[in-house]
N, C-alpha and C. Protein backbone atom coordinates (compact mmCIF):
# COMPACT_ATOMS: atom_id res chain seq x y z
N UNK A 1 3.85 14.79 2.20
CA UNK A 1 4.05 16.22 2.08
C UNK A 1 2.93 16.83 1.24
N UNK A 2 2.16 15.79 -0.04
CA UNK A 2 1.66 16.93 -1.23
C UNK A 2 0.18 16.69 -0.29
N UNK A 3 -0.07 15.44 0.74
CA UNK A 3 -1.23 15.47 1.69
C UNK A 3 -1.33 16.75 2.50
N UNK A 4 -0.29 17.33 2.98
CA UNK A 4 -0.50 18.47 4.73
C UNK A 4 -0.39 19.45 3.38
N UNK A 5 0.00 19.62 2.36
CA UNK A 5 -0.18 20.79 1.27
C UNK A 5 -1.46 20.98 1.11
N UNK A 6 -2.02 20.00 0.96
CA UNK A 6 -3.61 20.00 0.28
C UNK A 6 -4.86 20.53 1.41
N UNK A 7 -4.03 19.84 2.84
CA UNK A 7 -4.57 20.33 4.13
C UNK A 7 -4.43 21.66 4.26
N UNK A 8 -3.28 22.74 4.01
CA UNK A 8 -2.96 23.16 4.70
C UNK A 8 -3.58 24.53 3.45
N UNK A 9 -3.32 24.08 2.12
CA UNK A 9 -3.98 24.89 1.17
C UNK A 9 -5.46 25.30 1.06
N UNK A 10 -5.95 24.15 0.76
CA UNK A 10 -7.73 23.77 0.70
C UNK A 10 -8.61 24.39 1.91
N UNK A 11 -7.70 24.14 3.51
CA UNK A 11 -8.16 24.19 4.64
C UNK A 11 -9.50 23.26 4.60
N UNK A 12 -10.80 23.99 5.12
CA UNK A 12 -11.98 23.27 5.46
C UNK A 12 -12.66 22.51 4.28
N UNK A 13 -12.03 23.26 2.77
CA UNK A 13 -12.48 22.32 0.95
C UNK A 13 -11.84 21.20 1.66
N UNK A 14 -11.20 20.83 2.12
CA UNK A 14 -9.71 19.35 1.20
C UNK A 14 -10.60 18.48 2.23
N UNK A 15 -10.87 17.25 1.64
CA UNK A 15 -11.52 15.97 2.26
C UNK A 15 -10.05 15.92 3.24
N UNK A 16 -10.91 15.27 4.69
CA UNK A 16 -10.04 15.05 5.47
C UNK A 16 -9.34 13.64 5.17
N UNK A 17 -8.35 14.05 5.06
CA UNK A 17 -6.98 12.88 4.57
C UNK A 17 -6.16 12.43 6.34
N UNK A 18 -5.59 13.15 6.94
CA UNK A 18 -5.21 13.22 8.17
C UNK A 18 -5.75 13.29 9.26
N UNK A 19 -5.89 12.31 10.12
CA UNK A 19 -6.84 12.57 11.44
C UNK A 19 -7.06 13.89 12.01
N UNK A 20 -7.47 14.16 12.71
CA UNK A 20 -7.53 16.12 13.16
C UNK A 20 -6.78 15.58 14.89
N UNK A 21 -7.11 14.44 15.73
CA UNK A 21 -6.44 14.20 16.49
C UNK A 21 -5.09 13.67 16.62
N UNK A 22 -4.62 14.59 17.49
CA UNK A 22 -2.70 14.45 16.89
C UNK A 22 -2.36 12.74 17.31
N UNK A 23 -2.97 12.19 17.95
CA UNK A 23 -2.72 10.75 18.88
C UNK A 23 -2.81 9.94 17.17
N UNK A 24 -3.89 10.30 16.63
CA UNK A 24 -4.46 9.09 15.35
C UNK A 24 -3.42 9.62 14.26
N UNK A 25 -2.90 10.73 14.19
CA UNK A 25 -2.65 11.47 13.48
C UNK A 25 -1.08 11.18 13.37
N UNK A 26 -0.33 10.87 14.40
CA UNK A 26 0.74 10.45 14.19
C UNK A 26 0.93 8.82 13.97
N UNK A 27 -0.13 7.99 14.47
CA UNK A 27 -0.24 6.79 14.00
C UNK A 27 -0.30 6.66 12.75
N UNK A 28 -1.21 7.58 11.82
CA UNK A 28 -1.63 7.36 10.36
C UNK A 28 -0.06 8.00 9.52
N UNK A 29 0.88 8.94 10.08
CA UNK A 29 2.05 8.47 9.64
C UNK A 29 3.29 7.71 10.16
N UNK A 30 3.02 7.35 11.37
CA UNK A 30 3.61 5.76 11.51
C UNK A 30 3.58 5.21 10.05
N UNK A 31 2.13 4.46 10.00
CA UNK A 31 1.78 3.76 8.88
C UNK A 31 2.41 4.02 7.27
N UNK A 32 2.15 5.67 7.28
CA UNK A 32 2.80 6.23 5.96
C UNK A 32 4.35 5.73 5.49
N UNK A 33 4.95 6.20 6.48
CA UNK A 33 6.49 5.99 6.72
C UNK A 33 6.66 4.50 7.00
N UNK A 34 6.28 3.48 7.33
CA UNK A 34 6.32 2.37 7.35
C UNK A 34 6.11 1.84 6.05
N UNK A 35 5.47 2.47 5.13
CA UNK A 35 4.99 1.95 3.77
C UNK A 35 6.15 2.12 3.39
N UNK A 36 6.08 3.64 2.81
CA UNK A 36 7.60 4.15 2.30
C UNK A 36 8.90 3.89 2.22
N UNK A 37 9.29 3.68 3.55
CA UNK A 37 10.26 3.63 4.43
C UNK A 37 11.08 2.03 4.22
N UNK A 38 9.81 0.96 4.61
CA UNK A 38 9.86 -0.52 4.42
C UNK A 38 9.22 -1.31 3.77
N UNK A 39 8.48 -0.92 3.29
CA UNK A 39 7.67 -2.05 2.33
C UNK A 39 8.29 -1.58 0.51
N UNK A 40 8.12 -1.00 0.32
CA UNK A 40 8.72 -0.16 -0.84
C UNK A 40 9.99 -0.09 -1.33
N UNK A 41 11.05 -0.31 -0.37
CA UNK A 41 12.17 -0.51 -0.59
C UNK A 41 12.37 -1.73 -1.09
N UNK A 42 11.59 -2.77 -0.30
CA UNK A 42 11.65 -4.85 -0.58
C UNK A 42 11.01 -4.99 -1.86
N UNK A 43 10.16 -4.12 -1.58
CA UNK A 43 9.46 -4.39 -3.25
C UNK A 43 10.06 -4.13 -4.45
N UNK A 44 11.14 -2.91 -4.33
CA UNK A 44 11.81 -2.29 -4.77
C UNK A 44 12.92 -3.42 -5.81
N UNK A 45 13.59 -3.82 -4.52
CA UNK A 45 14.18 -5.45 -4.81
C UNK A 45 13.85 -6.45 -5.21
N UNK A 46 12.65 -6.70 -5.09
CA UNK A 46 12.15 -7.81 -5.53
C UNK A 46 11.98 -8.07 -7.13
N UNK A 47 11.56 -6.68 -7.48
CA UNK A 47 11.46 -6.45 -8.95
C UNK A 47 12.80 -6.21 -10.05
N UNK A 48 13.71 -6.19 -9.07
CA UNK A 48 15.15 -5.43 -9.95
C UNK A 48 16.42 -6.49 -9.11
N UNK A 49 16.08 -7.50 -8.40
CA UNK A 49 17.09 -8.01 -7.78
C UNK A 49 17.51 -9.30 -8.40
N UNK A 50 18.30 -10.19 -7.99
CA UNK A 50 18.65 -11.45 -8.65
C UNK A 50 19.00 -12.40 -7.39
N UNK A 51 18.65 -13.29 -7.33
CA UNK A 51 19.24 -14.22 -6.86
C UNK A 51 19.03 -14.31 -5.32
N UNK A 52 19.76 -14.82 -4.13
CA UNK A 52 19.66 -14.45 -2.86
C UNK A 52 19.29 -13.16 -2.47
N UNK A 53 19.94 -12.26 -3.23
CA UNK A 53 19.07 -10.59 -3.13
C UNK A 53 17.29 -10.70 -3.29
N UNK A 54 17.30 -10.83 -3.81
CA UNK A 54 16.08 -10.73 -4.08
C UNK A 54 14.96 -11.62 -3.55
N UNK A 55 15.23 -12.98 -3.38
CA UNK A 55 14.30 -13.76 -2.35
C UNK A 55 14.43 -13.26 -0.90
N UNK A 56 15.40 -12.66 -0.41
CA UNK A 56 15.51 -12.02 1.30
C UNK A 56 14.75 -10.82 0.75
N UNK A 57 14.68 -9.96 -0.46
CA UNK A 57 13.82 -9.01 -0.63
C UNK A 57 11.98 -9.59 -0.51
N UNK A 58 12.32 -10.57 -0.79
CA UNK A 58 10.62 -11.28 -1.15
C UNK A 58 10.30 -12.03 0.49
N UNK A 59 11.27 -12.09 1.03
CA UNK A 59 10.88 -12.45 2.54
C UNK A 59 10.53 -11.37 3.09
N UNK A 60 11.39 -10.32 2.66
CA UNK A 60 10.50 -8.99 3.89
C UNK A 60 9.89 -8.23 3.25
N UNK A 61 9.11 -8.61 2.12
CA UNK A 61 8.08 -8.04 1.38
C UNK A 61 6.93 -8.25 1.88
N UNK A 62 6.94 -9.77 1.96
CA UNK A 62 5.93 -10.74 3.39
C UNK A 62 5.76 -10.21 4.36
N UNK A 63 6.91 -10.59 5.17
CA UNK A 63 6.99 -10.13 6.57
C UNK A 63 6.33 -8.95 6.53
N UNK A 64 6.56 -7.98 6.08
CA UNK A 64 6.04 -6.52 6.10
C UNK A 64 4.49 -6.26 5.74
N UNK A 65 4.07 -7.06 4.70
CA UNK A 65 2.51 -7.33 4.29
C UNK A 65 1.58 -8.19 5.88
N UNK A 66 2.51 -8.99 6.26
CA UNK A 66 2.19 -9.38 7.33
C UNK A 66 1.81 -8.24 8.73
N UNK A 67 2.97 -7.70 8.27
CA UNK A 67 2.87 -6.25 9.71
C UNK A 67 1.38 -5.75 9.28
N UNK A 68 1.62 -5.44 7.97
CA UNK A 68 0.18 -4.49 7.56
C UNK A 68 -1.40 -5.35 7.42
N UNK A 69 -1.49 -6.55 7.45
CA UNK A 69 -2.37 -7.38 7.88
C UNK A 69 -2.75 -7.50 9.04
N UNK A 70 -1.75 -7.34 10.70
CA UNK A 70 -1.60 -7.35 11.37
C UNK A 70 -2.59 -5.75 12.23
N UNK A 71 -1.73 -4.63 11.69
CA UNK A 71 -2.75 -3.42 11.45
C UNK A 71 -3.82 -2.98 11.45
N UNK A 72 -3.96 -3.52 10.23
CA UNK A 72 -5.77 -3.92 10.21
C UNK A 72 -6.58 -4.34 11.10
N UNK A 73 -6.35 -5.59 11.84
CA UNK A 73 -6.91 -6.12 12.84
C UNK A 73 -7.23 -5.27 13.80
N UNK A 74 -6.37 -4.16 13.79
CA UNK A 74 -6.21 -3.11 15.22
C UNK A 74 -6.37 -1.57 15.02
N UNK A 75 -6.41 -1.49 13.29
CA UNK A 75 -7.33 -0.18 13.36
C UNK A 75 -8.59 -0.07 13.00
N UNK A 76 -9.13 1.47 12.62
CA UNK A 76 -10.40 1.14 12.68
C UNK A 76 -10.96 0.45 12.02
N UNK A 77 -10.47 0.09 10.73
CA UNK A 77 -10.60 -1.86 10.11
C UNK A 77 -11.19 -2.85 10.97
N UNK A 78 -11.05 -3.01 12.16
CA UNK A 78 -10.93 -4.08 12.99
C UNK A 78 -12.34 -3.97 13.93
N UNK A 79 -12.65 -2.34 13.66
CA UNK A 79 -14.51 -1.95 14.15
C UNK A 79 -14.92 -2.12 13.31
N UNK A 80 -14.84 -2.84 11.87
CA UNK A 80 -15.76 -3.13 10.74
C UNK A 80 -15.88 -1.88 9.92
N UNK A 81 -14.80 -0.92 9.76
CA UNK A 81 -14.33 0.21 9.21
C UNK A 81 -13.78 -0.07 7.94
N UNK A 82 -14.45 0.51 6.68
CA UNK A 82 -13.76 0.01 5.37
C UNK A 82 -12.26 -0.14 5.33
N UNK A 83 -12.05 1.15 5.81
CA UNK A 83 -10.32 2.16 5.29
C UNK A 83 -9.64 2.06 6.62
N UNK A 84 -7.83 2.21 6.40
CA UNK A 84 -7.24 2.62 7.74
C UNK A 84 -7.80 3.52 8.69
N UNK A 85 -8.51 4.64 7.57
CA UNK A 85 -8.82 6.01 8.15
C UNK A 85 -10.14 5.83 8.76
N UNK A 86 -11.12 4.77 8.68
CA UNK A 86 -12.41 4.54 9.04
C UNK A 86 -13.32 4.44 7.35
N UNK A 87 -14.38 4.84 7.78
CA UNK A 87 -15.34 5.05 6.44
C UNK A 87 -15.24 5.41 5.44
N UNK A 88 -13.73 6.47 5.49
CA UNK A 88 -13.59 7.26 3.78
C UNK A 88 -11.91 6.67 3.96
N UNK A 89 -11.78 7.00 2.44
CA UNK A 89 -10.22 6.99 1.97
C UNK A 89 -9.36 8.02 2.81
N UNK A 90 -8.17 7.23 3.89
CA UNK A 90 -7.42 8.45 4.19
C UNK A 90 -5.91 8.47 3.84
N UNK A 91 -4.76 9.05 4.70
CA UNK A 91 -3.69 9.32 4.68
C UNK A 91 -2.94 7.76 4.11
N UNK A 92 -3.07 6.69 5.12
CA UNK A 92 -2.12 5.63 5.18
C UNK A 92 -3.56 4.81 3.69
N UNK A 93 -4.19 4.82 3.74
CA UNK A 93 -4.81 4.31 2.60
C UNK A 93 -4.26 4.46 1.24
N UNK A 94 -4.04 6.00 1.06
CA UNK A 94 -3.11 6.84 -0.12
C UNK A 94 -1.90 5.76 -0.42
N UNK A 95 -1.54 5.84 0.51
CA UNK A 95 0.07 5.34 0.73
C UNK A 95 0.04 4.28 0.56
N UNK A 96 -1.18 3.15 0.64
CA UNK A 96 -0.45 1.96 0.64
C UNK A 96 -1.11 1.51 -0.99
N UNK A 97 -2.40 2.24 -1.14
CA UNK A 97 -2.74 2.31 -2.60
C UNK A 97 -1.72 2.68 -3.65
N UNK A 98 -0.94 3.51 -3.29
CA UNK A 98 0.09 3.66 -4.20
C UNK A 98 1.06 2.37 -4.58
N UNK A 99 0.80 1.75 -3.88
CA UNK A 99 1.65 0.07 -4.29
C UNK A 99 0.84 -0.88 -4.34
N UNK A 100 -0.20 -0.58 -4.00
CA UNK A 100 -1.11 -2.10 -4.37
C UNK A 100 -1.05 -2.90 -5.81
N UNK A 101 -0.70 -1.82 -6.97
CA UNK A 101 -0.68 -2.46 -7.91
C UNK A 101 0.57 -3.14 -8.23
N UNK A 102 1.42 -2.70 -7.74
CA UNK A 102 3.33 -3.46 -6.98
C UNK A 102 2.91 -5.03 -6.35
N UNK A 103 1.78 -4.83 -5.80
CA UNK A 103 1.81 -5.78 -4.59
C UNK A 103 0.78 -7.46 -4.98
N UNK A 104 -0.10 -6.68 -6.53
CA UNK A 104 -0.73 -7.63 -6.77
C UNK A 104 0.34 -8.12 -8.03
N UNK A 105 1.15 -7.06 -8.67
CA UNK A 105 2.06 -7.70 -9.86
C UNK A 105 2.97 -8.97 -9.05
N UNK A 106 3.21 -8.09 -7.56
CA UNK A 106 4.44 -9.35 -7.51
C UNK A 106 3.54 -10.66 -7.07
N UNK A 107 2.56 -10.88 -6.87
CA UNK A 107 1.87 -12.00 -6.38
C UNK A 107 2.15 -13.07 -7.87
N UNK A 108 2.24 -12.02 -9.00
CA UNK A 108 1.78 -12.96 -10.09
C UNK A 108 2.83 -13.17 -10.62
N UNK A 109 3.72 -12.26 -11.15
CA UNK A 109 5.48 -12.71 -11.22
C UNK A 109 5.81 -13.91 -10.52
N UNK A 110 5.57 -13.93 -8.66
CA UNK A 110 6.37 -14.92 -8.42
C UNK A 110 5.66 -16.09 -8.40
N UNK A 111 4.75 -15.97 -8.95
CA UNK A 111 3.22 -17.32 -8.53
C UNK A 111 3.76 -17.95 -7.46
N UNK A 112 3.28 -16.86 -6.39
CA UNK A 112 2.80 -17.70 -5.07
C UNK A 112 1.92 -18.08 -4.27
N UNK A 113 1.11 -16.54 -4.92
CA UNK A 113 -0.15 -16.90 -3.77
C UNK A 113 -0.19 -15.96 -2.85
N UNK A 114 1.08 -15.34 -2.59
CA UNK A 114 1.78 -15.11 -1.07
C UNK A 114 0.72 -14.55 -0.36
N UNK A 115 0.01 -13.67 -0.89
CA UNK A 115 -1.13 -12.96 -0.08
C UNK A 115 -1.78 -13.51 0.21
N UNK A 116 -1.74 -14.57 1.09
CA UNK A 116 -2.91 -15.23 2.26
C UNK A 116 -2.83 -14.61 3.54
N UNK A 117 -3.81 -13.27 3.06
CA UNK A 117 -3.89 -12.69 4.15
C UNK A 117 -5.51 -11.55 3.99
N UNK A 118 -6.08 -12.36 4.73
CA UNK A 118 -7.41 -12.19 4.23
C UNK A 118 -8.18 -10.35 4.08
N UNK A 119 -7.59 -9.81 5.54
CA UNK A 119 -7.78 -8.58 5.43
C UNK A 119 -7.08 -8.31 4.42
N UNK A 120 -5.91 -7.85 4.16
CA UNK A 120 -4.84 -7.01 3.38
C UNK A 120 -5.86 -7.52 1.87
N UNK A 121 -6.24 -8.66 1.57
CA UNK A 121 -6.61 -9.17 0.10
C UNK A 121 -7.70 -7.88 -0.20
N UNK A 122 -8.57 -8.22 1.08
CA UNK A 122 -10.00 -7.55 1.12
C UNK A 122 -10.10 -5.97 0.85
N UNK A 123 -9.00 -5.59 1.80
CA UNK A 123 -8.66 -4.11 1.50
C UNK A 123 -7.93 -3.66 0.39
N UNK A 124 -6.88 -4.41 -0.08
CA UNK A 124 -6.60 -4.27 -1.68
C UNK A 124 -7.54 -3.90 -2.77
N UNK A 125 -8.72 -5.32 -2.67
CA UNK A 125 -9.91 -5.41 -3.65
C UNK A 125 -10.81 -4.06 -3.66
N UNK A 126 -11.06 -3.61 -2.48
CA UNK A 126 -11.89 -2.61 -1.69
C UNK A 126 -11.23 -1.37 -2.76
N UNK A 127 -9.61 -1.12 -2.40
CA UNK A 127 -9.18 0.22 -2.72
C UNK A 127 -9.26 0.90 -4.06
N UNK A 128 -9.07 -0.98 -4.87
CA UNK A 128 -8.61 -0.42 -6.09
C UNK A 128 -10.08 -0.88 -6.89
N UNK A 129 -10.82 -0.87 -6.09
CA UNK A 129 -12.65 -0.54 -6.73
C UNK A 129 -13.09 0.72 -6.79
N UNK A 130 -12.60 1.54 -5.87
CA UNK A 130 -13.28 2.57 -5.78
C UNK A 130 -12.97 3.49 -6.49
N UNK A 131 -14.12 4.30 -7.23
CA UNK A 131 -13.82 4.84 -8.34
C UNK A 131 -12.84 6.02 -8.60
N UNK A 132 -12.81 6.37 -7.67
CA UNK A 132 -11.65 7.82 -7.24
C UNK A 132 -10.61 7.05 -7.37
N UNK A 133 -10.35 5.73 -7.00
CA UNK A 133 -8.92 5.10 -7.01
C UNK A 133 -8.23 4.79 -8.38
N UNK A 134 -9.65 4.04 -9.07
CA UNK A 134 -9.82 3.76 -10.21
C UNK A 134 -9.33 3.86 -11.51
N UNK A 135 -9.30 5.42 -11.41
CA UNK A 135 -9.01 6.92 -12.44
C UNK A 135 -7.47 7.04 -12.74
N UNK A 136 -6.72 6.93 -11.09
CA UNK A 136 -5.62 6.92 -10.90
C UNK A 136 -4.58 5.92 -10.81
N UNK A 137 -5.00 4.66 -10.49
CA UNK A 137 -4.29 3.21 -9.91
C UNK A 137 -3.59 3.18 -11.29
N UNK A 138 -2.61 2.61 -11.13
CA UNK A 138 -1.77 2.02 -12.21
C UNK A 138 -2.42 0.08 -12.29
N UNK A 139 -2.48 0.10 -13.48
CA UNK A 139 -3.26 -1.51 -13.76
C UNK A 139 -1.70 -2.42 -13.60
N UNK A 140 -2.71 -3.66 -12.48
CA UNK A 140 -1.26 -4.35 -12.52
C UNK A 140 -0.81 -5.36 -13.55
N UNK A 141 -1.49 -5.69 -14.56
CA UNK A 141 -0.99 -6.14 -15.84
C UNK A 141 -0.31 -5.32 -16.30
N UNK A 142 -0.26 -4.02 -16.26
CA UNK A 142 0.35 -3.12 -16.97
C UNK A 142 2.40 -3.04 -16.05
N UNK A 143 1.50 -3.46 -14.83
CA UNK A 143 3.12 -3.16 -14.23
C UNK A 143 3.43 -4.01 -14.60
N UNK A 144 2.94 -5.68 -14.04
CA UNK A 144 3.71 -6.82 -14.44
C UNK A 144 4.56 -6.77 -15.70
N UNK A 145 4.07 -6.12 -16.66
CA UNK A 145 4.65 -5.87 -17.64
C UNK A 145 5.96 -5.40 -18.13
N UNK A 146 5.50 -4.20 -17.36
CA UNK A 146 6.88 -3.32 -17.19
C UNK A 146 7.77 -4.13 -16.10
N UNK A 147 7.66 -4.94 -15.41
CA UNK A 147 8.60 -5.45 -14.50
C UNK A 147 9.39 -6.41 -15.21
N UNK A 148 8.61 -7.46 -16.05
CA UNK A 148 9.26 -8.17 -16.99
C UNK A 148 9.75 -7.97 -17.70
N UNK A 149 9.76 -6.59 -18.22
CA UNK A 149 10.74 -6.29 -19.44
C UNK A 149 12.21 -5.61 -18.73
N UNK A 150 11.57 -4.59 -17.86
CA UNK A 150 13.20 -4.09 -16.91
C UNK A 150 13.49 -5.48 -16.47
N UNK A 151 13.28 -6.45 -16.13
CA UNK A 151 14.11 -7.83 -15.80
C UNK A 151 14.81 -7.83 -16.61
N UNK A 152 14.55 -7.87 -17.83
CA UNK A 152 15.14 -8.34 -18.96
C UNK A 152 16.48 -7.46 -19.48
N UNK A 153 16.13 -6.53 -19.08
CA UNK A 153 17.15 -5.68 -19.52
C UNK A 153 18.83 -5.60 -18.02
N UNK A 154 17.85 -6.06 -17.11
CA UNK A 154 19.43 -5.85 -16.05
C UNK A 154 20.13 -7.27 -15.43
């Protein structure tokens, strides 16, 4: 929503965040809403759950990192395109940057590794380099942190 605001405010100022073709354009919130929707929720669990809850949360935390590995392969990622969006930071990039630092805490909480998944690693590393991201990313020592202590408390 605060993306088609910025579109719809800024007009021709606002870096294009949203494809301008409605075909790419509803794909790139496919992707959004797929973040949101499903990946975010498992993660959600994973960090606040116990027990069988929470490992079926850590299975479709996977599974779902998997979908979005999968993705990659097939968007413009897959023409040797930095971002979902192609060359610059776009819509579903936003969106999944907003958890990357979720996504590298839980790697280290659960010491697994789990991210053997070479794109998704690459594009992680990629997102949270770039200096615009940088400014804003939440550090994932800092979450891990905070995840271990709300453990502690529920």
């Amino acid at each position: 929503i605060i993306v088609q605001y910025i579109e719809e405010a800024w007009g021709n100022k606002a870096p294009i965040l949203v494809p301008k073709d409605p075909y790419d354009r509803a794909i790139a919130r496919f992707w959004a809403a797929f973040i949101d929707d499903k990946l975010v929720p498992c993660l959600r669990v994973v960090f606040t759950g116990q027990g069988e809850q929470q490992q079926k949360a850590l299975e479709e935390s996977v599974a779902n990192l998997v979908v979005l590995e999968e993705a990659l392969r097939t968007t413009p990622c897959s023409s040797g395109k930095l971002y979902f969006g192609g060359d610059e930071i776009g819509f579903v990039d936003i969106a999944l940057a907003g958890v990357s630092a979720f996504v590298k805490a839980l790697e280290k909480i659960t010491n697994s590794g789990f991210i053997d998944m070479p794109l998704l690693s690459a594009w992680i590393d990629r997102i949270c380099e770039d200096n615009r991201v940088k400014e804003i990313m939440l550090d994932p020592a800092k979450v891990q942190e905070s995840i271990a202590a709300l453990r502690l408390i529920l």
